[in-house]
C-alpha atoms as a PDB file:
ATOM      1  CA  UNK A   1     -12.565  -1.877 -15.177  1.00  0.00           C
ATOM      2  CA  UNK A   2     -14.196  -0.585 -18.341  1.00  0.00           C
ATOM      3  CA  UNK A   3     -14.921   3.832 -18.520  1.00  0.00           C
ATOM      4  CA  UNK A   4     -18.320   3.025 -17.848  1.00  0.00           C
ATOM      5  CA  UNK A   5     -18.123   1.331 -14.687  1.00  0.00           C
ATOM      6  CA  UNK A   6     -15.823   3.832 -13.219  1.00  0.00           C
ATOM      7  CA  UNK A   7     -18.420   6.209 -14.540  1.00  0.00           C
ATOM      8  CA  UNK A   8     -21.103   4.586 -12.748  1.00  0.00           C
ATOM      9  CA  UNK A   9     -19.280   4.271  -9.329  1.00  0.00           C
ATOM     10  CA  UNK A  10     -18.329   7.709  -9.633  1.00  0.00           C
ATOM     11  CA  UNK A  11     -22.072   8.786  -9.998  1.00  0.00           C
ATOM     12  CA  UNK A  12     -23.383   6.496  -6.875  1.00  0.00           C
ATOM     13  CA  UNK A  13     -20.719   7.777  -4.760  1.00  0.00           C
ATOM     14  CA  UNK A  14     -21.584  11.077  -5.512  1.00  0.00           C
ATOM     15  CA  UNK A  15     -25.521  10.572  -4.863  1.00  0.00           C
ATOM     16  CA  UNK A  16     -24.645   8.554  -1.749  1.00  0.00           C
ATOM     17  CA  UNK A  17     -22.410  11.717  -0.382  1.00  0.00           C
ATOM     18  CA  UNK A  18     -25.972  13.954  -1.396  1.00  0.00           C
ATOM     19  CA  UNK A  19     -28.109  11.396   0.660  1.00  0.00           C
ATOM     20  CA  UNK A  20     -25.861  11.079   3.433  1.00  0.00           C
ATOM     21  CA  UNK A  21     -25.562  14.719   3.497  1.00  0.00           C
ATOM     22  CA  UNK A  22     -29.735  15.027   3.218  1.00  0.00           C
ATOM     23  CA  UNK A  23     -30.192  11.790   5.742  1.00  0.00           C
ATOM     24  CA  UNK A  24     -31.509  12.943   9.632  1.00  0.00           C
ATOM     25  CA  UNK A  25     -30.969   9.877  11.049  1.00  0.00           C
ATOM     26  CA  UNK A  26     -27.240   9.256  12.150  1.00  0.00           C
ATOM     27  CA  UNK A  27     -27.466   5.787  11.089  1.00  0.00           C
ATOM     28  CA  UNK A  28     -28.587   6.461   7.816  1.00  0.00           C
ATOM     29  CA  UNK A  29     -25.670   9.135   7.296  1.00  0.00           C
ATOM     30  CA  UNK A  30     -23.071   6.225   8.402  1.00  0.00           C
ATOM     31  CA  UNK A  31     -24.313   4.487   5.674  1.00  0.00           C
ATOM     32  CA  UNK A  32     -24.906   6.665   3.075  1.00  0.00           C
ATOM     33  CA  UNK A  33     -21.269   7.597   3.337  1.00  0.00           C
ATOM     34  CA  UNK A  34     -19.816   3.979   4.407  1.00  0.00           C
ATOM     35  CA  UNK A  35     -21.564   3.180   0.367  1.00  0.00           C
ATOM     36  CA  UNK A  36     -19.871   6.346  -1.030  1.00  0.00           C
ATOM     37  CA  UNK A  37     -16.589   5.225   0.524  1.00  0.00           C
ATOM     38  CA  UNK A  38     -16.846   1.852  -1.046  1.00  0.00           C
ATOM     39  CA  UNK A  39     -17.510   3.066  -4.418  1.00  0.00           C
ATOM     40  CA  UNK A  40     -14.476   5.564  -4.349  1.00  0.00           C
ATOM     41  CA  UNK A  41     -12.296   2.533  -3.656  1.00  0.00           C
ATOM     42  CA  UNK A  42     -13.458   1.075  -6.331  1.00  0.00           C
ATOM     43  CA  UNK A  43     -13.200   3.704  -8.890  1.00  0.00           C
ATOM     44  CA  UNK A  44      -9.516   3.906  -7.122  1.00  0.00           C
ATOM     45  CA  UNK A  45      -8.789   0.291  -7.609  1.00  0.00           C
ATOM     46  CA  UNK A  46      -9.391  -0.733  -4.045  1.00  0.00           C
ATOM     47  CA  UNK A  47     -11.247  -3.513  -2.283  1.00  0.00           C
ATOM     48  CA  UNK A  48     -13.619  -2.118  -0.540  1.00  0.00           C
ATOM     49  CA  UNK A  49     -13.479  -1.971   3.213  1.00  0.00           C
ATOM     50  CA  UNK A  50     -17.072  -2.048   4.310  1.00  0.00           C
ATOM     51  CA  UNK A  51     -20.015  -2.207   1.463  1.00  0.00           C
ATOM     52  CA  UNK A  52     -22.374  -4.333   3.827  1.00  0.00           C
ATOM     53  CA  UNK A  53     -22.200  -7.137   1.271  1.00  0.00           C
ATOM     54  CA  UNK A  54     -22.744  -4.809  -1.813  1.00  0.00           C
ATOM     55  CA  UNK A  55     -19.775  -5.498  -3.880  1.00  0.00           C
ATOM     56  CA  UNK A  56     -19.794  -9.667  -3.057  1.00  0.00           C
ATOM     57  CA  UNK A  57     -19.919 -11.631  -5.516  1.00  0.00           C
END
């Protein structure tokens, strides 16, 4: 994975964890954080766990 792209996974984590953290509906904090989650594991080299599709190919 190129600098850039860990770059950019980096960033939407980080805005996910500020939406989750600004959401009021549960649901919407589940997910906010569920998306951070799966773009740490990829900055880490991981398949992600749970990205509700986002990562499929």
């Amino acid at each position: 994975m190129s600098h850039n792209e860990l770059e950019y996974y980096e960033r939407r984590a980080e805005a996910e964890i500020e939406l989750a953290q600004k959401a009021r509906h549960q649901a919407a904090v589940q997910a906010h954080y569920e998306l951070a989650s799966a773009y740490l594991d990829r900055v880490h080299g991981e398949t992600p766990r749970s990205s509700g599709g986002l990562f499929d190919a």
